[in-house]
C-alpha atoms as a PDB file:
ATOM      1  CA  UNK A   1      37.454  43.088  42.495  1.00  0.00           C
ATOM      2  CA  UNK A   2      36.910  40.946  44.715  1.00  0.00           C
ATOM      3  CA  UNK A   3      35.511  38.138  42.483  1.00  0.00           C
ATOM      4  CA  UNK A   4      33.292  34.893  42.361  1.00  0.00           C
ATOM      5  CA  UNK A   5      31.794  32.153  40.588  1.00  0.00           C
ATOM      6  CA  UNK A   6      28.942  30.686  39.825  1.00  0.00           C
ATOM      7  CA  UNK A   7      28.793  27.081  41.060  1.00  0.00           C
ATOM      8  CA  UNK A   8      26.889  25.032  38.372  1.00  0.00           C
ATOM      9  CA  UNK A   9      29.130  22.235  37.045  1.00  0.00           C
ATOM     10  CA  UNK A  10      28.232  19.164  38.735  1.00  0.00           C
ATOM     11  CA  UNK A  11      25.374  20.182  40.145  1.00  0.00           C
ATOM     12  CA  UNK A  12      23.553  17.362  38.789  1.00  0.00           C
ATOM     13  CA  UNK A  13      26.198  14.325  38.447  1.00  0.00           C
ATOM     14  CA  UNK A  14      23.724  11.900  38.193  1.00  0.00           C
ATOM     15  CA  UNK A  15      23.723  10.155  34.904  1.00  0.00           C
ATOM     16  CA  UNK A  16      20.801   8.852  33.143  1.00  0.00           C
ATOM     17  CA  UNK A  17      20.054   5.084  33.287  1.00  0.00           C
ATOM     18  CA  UNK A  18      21.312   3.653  29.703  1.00  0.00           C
ATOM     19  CA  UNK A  19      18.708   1.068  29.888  1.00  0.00           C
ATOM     20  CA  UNK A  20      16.403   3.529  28.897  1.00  0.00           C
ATOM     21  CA  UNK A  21      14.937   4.716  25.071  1.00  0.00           C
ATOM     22  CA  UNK A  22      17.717   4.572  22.643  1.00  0.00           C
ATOM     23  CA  UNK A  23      21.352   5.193  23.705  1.00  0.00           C
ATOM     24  CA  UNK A  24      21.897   8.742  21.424  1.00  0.00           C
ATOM     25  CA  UNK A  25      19.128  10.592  23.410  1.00  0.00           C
ATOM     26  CA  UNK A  26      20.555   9.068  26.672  1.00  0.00           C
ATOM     27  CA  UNK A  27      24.368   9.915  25.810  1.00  0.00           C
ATOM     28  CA  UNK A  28      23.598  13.376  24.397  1.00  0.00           C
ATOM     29  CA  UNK A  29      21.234  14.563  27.600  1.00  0.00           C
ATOM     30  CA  UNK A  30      24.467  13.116  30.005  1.00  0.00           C
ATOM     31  CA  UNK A  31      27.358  14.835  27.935  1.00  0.00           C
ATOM     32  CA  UNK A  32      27.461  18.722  28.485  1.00  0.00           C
ATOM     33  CA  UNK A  33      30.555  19.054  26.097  1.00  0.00           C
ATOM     34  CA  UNK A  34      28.034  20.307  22.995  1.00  0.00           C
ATOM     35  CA  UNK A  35      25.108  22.668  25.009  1.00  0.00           C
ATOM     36  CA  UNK A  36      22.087  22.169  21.988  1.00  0.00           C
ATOM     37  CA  UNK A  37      23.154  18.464  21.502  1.00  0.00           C
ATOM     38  CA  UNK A  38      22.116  17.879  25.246  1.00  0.00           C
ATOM     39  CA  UNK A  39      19.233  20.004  24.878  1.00  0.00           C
ATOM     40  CA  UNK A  40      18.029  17.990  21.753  1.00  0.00           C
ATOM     41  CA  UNK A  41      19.407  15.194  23.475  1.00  0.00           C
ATOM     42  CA  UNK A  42      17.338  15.529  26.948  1.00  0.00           C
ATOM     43  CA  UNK A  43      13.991  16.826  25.087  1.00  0.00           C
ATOM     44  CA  UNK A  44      14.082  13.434  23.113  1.00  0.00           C
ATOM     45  CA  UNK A  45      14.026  11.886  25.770  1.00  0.00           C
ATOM     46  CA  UNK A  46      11.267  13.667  27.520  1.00  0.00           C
ATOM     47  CA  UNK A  47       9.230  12.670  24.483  1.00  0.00           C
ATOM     48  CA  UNK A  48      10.136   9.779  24.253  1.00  0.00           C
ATOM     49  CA  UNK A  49       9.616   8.679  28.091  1.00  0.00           C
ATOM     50  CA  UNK A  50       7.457  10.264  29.173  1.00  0.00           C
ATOM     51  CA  UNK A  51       6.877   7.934  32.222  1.00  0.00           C
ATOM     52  CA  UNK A  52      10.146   6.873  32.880  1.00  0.00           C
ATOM     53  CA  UNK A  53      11.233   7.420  36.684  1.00  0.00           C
ATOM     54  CA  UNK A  54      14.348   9.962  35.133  1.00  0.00           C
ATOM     55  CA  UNK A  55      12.017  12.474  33.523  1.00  0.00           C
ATOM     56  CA  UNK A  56      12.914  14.982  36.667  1.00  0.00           C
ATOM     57  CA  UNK A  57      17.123  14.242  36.423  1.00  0.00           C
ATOM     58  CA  UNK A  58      16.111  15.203  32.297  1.00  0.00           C
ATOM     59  CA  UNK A  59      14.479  18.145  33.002  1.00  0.00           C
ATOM     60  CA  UNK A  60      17.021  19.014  35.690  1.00  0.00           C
ATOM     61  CA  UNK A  61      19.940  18.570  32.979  1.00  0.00           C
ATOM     62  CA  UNK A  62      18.411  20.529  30.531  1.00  0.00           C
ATOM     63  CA  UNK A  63      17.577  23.126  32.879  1.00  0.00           C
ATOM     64  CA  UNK A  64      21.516  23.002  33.721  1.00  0.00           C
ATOM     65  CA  UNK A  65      22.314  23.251  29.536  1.00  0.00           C
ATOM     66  CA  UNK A  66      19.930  26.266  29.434  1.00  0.00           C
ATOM     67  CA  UNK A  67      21.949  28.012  32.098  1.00  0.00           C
ATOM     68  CA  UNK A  68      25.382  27.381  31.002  1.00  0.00           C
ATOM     69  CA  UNK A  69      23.505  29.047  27.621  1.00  0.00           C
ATOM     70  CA  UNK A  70      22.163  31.934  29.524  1.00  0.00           C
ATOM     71  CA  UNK A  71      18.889  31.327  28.870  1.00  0.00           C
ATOM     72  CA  UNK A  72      17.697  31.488  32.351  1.00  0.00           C
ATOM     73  CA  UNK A  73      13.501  31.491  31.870  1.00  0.00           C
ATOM     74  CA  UNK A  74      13.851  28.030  29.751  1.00  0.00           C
ATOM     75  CA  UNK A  75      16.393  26.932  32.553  1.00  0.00           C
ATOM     76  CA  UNK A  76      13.948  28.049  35.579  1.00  0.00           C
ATOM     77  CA  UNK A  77      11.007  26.602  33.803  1.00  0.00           C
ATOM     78  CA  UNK A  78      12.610  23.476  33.529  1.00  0.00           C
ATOM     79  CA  UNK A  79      13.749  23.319  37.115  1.00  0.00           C
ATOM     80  CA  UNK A  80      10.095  23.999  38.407  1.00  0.00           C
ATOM     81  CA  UNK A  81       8.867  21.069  36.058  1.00  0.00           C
ATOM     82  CA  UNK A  82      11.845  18.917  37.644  1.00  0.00           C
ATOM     83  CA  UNK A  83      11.098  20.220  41.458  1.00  0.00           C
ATOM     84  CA  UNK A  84       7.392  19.463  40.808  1.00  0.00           C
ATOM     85  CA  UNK A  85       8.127  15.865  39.629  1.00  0.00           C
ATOM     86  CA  UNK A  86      10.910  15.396  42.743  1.00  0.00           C
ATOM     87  CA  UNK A  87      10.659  18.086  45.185  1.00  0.00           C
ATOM     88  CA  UNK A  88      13.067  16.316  47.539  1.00  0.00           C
ATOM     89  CA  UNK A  89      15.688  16.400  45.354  1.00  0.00           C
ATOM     90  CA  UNK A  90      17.943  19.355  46.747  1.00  0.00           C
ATOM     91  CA  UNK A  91      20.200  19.569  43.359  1.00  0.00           C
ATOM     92  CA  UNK A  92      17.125  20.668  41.809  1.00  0.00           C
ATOM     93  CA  UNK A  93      16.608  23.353  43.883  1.00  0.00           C
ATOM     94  CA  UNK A  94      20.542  24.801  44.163  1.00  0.00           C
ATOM     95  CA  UNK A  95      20.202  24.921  40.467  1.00  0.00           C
ATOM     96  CA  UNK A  96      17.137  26.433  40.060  1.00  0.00           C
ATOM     97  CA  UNK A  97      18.680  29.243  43.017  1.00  0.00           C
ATOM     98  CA  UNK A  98      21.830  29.394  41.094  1.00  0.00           C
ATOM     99  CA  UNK A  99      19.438  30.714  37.694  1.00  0.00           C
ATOM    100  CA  UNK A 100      17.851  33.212  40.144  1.00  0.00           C
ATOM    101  CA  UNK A 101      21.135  34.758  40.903  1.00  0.00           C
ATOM    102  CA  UNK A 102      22.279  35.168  37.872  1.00  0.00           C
ATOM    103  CA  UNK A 103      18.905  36.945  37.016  1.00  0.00           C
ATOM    104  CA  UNK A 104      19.222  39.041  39.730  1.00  0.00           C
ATOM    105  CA  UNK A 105      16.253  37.421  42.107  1.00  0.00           C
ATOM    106  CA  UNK A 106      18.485  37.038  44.974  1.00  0.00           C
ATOM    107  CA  UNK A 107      15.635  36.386  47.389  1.00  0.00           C
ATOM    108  CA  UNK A 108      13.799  33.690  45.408  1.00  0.00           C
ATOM    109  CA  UNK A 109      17.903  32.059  45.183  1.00  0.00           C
ATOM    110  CA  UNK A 110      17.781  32.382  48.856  1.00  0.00           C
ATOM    111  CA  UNK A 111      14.660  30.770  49.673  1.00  0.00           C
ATOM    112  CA  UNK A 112      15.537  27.952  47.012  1.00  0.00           C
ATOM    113  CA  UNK A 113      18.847  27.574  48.928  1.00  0.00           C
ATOM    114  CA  UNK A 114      16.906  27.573  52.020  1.00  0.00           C
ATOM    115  CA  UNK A 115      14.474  24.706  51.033  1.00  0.00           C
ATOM    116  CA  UNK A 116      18.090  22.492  49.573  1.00  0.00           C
ATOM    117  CA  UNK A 117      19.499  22.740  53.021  1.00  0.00           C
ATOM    118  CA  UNK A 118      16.341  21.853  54.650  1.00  0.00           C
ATOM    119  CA  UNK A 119      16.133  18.872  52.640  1.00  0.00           C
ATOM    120  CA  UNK A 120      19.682  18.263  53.249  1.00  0.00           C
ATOM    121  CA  UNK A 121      21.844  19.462  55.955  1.00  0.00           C
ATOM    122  CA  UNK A 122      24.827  17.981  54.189  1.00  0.00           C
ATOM    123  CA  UNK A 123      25.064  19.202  51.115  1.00  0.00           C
ATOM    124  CA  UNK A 124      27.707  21.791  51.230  1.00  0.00           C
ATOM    125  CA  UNK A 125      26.729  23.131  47.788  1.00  0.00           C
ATOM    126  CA  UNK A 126      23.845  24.477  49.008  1.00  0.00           C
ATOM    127  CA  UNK A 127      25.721  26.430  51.781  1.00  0.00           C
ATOM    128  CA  UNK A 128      28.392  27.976  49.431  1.00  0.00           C
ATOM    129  CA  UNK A 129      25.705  29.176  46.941  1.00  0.00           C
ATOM    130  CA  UNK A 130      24.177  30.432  50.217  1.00  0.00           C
ATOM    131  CA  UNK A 131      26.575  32.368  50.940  1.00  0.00           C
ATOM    132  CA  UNK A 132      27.416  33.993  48.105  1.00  0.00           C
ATOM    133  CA  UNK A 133      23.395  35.133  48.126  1.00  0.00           C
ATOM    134  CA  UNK A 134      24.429  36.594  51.007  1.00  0.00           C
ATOM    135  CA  UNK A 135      27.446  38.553  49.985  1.00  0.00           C
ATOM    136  CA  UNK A 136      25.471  40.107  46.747  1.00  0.00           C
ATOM    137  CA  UNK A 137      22.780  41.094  49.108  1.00  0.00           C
ATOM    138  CA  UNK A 138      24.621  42.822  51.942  1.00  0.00           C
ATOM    139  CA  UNK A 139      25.081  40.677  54.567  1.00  0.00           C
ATOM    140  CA  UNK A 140      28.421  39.541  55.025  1.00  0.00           C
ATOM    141  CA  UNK A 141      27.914  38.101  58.917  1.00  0.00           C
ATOM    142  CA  UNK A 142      25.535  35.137  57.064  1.00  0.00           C
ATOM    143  CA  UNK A 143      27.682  34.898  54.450  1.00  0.00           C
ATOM    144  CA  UNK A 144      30.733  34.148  56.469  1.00  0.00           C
ATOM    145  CA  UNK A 145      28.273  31.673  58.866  1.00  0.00           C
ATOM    146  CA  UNK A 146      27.164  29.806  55.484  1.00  0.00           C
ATOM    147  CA  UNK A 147      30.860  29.685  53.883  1.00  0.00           C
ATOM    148  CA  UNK A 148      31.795  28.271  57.410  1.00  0.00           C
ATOM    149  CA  UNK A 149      29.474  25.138  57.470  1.00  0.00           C
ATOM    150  CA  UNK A 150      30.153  24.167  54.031  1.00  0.00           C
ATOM    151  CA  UNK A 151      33.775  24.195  54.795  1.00  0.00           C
ATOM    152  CA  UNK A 152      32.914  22.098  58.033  1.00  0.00           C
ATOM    153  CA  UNK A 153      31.338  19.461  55.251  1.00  0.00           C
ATOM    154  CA  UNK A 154      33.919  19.834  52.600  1.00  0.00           C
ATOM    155  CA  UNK A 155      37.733  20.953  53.960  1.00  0.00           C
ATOM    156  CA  UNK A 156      38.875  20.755  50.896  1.00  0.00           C
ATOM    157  CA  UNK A 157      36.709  23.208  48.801  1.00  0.00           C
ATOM    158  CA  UNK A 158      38.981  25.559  47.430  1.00  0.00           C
ATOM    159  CA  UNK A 159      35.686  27.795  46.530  1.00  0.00           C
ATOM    160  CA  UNK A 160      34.002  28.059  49.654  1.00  0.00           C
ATOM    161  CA  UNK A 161      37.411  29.200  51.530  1.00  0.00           C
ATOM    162  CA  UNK A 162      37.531  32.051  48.386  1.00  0.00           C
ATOM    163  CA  UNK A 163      34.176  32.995  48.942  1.00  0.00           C
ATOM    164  CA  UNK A 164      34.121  33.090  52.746  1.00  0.00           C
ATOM    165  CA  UNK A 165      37.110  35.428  52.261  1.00  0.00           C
ATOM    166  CA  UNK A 166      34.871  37.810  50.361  1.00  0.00           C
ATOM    167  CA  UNK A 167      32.942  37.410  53.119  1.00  0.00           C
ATOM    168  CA  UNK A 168      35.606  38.381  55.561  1.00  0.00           C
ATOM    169  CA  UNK A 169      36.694  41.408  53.371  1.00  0.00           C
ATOM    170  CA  UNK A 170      33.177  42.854  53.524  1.00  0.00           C
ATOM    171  CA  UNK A 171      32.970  42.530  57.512  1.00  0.00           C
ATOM    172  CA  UNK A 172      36.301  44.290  57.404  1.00  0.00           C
ATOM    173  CA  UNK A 173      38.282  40.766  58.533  1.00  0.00           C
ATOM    174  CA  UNK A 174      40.830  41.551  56.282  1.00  0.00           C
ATOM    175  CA  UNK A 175      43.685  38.632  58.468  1.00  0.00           C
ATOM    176  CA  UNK A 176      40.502  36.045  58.173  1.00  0.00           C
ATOM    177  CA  UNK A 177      39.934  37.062  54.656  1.00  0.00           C
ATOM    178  CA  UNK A 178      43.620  36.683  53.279  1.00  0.00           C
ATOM    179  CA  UNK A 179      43.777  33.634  55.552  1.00  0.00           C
ATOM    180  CA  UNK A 180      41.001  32.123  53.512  1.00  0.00           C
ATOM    181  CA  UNK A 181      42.299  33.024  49.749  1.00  0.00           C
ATOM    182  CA  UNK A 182      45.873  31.510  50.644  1.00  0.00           C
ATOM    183  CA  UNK A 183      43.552  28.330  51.811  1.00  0.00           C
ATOM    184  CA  UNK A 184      41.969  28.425  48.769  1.00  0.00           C
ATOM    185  CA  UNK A 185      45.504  28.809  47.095  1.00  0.00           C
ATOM    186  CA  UNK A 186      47.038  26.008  48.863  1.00  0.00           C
ATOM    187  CA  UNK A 187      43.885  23.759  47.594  1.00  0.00           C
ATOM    188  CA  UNK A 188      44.199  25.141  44.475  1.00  0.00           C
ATOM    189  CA  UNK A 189      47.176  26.555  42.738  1.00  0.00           C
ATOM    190  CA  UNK A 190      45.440  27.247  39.645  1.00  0.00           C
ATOM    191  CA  UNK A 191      42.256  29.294  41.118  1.00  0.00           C
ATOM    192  CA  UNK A 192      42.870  32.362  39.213  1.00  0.00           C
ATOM    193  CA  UNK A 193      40.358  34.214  41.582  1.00  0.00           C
ATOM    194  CA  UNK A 194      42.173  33.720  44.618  1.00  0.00           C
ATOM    195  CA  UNK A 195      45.123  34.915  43.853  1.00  0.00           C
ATOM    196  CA  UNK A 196      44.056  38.376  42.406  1.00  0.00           C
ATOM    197  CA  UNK A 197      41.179  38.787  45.255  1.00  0.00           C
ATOM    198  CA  UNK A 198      44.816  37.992  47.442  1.00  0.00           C
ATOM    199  CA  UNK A 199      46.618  40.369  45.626  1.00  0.00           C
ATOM    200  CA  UNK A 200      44.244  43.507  46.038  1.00  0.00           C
ATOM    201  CA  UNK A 201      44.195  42.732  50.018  1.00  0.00           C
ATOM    202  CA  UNK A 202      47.997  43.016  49.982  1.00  0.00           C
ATOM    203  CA  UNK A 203      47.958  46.012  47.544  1.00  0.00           C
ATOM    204  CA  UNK A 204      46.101  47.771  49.779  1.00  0.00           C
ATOM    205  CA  UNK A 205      48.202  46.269  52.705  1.00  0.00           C
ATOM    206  CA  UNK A 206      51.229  48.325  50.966  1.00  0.00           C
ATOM    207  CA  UNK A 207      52.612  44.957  50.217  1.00  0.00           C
ATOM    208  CA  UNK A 208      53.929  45.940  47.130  1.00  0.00           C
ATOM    209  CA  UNK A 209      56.254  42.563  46.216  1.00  0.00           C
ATOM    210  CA  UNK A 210      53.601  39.895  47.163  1.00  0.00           C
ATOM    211  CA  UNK A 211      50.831  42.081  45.636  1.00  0.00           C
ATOM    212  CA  UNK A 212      53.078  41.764  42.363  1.00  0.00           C
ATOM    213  CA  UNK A 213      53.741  37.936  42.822  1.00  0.00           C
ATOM    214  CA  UNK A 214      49.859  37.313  43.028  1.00  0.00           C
ATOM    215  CA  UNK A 215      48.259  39.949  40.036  1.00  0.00           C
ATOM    216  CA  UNK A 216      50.799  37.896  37.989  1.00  0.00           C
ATOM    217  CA  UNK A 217      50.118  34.762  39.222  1.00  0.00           C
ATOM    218  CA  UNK A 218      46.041  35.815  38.187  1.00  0.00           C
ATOM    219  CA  UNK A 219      47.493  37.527  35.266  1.00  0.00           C
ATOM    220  CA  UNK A 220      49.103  34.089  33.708  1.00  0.00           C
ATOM    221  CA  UNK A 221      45.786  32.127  34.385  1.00  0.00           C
ATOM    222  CA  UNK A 222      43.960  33.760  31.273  1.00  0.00           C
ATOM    223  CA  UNK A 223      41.695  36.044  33.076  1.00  0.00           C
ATOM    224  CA  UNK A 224      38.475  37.344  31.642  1.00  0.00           C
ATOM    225  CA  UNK A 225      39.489  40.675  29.685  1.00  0.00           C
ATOM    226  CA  UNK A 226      37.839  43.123  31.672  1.00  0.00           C
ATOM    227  CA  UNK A 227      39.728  41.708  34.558  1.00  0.00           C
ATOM    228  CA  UNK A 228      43.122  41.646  32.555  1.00  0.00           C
ATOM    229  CA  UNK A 229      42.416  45.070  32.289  1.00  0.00           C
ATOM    230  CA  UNK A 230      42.369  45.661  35.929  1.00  0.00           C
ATOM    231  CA  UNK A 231      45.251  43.342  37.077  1.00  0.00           C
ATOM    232  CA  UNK A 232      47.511  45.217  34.375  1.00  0.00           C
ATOM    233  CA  UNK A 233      46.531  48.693  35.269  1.00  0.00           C
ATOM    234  CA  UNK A 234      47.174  47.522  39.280  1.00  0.00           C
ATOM    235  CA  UNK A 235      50.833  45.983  38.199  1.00  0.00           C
ATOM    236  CA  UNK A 236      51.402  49.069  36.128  1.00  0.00           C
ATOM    237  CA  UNK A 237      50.694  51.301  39.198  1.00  0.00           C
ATOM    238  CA  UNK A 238      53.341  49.495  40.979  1.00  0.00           C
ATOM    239  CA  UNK A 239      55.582  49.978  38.549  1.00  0.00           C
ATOM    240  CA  UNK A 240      55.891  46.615  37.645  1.00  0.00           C
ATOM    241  CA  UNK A 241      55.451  44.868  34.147  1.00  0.00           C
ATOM    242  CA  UNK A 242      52.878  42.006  33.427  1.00  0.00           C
END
C-alpha cells in the first residue's frame, strides 16, 4: 500500500433536461446503473439532437460510461468533442484528466486539471485529482499543497484528507499523514482505504494492537483480492487472525 481512488462518480451531476427528444434516450443517458444502456441511451440522443444546447453534458456522460467501462480512447474522444462544444465547463476537463491517469498520461491529466482550476478556483474536485497527479508523478510537496486547498473548499471530504495523507507519507510526515487517514476515518467510517493505509503507518510504528484493529477494520470492508491478500499476510505476521 498506500492506496487511492479514482474520483469519477459525480463528476458530471448534471441531469439532462426531460423536455428534450423522447424520455427513454433522456432517462437511459442520466442513469449510470446499466453502463451500455447509457451509452445507447446518450448516443440516441446525440442523433437525435443534434442541436440541442445538452449535446456537450451527452457527450460528457458518455465519456463518463466509457470510463467506468475502461474504454478510455472512446471516453477521451468524447470528452474532447464535449470540451470543444463547452470549453468552460471544468467537469469536462477533470474527467477527461481523470481518463489520462488511468492511461498513464499523467502530464496531459495535469494540464487538464490545470485548465479546471483555472476555470474554477472552487471546485475542489479538480484539486484532489490534482493532487493525486502529483503523488503518481513524484512530487509529494504539490501534492500535499493541492490536497490542502481542496480541503480548505470541502472540510468534509473524507478523500482528499486520505489522499493528502499519501501525500504526507511520501514527504516522510508520517504524524501529518496518520493525522489525515484518522480525519478521513472520522468522516468516514466505512472508507476501507483509510483504515489499511492507517494500519501500515502504525505497523511500521511497532503499533502492533492498533495496526491489528485497523487491517481488520479494512479487512471486513470487502477489499479488492489482491489487497485481501496483503492485509491477511500483514495480520498473519502479527500473529493475529483475520
Amino acid at each position: 500500500m498506500p492506496l487511492k481512488r479514482l474520483l469519477v462518480a459525480g463528476i458530471l451531476s448534471l441531469l439532462l433536461a426531460a423536455a428534450e427528444a423522447t424520455a427513454n434516450p433522456i432517462d437511459d443517458c442520466n442513469q449510470s446503473a446499466d453502463l451500455k444502456k447509457q451509452i445507447d441511451g446518450c448516443t440516441l440522443f446525440l442523433q437525435l439532437n443534434p442541436f440541442s444546447p445538452h449535446v456537450a453534458l451527452a457527450y460528457g456522460r458518455r465519456a463518463v460510461a466509457y470510463v467506468h467501462k475502461g474504454d478510455l480512447a472512446r471516453a477521451i474522444a468524447d470528452f474532447d468533442q464535449a470540451i470543444r462544444i463547452d470549453p468552460r465547463q471544468a467537469r469536462f476537463l477533470v474527467g477527461r484528466g481523470l481518463a489520462y491517469r488511468e492511461r498513464g498520461d499523467l502530464d496531459s491529466a495535469l494540464v487538464d486539471f490545470s485548465k479546471a482550476i483555472e476555470i474554477d478556483s472552487g471546485f475542489a474536485d479538480a484539486f484532489v485529482n490534482r493532487c493525486v497527479a502529483y503523488e503518481d508523478k513524484g512530487k509529494p510537496d504539490l501534492a500535499v499543497k493541492d490536497c490542502t486547498a481542496a480541503i480548505a473548499l470541502n472540510p468534509t471530504d473524507a478523500v482528499a484528507y486520505n489522499d493528502r495523507g499519501v501525500a504526507y507519507e511520501k514527504t516522510g510526515n508520517v504524524d501529518g499523514a496518520l493525522a489525515d487517514y484518522s480525519k478521513a476515518i472520522e468522516l468516514d467510517p466505512s472508507y476501507r482505504d483509510a483504515f489499511a493505509n492507517r494500519a501500515v503507518l502504525y505497523d511500521h510504528k511497532g503499533e502492533k494492537e492498533r495496526a491489528i484493529a485497523d487491517y481488520r477494520a479494512a479487512l471486513a470492508k470487502d477489499p479488492a483480492p489482491s489487497d485481501r491478500k496483503d492485509i491477511e499476510t500483514a495480520l498473519e505476521r502479527l500473529g493475529a487472525t483475520p
